[in-house]
Protein backbone atom coordinates (compact mmCIF):
# COMPACT_ATOMS: atom_id res chain seq x y z
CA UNK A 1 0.00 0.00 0.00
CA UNK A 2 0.97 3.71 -0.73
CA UNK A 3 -0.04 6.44 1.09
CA UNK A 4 0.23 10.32 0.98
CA UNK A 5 0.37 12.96 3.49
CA UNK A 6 1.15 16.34 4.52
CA UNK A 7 3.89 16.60 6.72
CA UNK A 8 4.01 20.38 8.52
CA UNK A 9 7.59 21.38 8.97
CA UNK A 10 8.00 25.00 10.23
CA UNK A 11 4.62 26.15 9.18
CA UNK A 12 5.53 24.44 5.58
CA UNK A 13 3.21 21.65 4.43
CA UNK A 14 5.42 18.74 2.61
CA UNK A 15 4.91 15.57 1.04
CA UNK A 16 5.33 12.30 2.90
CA UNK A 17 4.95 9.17 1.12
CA UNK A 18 4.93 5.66 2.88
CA UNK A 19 5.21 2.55 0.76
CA UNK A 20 4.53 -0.73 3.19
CA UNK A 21 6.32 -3.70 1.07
CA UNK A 22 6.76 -7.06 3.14
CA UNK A 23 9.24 -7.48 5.64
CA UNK A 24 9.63 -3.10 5.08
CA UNK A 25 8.36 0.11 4.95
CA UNK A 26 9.62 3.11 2.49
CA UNK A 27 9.65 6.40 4.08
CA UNK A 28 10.15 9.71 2.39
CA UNK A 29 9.45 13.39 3.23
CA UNK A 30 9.86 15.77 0.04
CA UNK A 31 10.32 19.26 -0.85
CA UNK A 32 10.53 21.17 -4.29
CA UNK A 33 14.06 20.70 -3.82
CA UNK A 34 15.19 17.73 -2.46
CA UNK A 35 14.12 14.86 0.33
CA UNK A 36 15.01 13.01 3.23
CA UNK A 37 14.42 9.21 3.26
CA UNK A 38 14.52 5.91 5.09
CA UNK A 39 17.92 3.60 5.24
CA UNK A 40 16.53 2.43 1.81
CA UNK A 41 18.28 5.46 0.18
CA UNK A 42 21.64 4.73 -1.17
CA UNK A 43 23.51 8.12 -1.01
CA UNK A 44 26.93 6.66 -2.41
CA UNK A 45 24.81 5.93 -5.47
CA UNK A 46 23.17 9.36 -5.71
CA UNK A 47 26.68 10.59 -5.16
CA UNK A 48 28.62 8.56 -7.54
CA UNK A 49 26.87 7.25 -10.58
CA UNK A 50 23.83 10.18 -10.18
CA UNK A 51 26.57 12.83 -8.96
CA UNK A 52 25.54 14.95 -13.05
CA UNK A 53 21.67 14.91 -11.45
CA UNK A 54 22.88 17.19 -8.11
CA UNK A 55 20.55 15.61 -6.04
CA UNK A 56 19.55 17.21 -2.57
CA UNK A 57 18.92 14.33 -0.39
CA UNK A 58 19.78 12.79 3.19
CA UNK A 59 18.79 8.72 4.83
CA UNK A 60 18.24 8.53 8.63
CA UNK A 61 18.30 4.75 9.56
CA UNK A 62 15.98 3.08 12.05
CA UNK A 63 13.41 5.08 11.54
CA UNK A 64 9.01 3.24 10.74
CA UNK A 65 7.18 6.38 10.54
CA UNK A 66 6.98 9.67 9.28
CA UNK A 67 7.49 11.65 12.51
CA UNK A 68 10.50 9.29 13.40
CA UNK A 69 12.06 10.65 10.09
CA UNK A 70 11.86 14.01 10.89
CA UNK A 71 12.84 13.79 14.44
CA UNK A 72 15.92 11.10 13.51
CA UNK A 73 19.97 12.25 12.97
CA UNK A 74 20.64 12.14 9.52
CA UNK A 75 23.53 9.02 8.94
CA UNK A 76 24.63 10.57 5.75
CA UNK A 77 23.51 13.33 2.94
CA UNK A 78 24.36 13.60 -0.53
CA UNK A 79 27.38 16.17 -1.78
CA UNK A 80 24.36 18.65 -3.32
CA UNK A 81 22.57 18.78 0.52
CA UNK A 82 25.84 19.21 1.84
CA UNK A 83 26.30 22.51 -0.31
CA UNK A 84 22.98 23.49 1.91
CA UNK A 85 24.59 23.07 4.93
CA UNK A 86 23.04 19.93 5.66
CA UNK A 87 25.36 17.51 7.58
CA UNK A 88 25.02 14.04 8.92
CA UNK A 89 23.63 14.28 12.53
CA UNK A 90 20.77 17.30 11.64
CA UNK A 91 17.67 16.21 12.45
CA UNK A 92 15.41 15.33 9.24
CA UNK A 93 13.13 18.53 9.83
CA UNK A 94 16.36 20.40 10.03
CA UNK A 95 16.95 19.21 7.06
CA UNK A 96 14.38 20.18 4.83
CA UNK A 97 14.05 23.53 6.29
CA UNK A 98 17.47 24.32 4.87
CA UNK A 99 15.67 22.32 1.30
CA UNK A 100 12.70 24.95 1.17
């Protein structure tokens, strides 16, 4: 199942997105700009083989729901977030204040 929902960060309404698959659940909180995701993201892919997209994105690990996202460290963020000023360790709402 997929669902859809507004996330308020700041007084900004994002999109979250939770995908339940068996054995897992996707997480993902977006902006115009970029997103912060579940362990599922691979950031050393984004970084590497993606690195001509500049994508603006960040994983936090351990995290089932929505609000654990946003309140979770960040365990690593692409090159393009880092440019931001978004480092490993910011909370995920932190995060995607500096993506607005």
């Amino acid at each position: 199942m997929v669902t859809m929902e507004p996330v308020n960060v700041g007084g900004h309404i994002l999109v979250g997105v939770e995908v339940k698959l068996p054995k897992t659940t996707l997480l993902s909180i977006s902006t115009g700009k970029g997103y912060i995701m579940c362990g599922a993201l691979d950031v050393g892919l984004l970084n590497e083989t993606l690195s001509d997209r500049g994508i603006i994105a960040a994983r936090a690990v351990g995290v089932r729901t929505l609000p654990q996202l946003l309140a979770a460290p960040l365990e690593s963020v692409t090159i393009e977030a880092e440019k931001l000023g978004i480092v490993p360790g910011m909370t995920g709402a932190d995060a995607l204040l500096h993506m607005l």
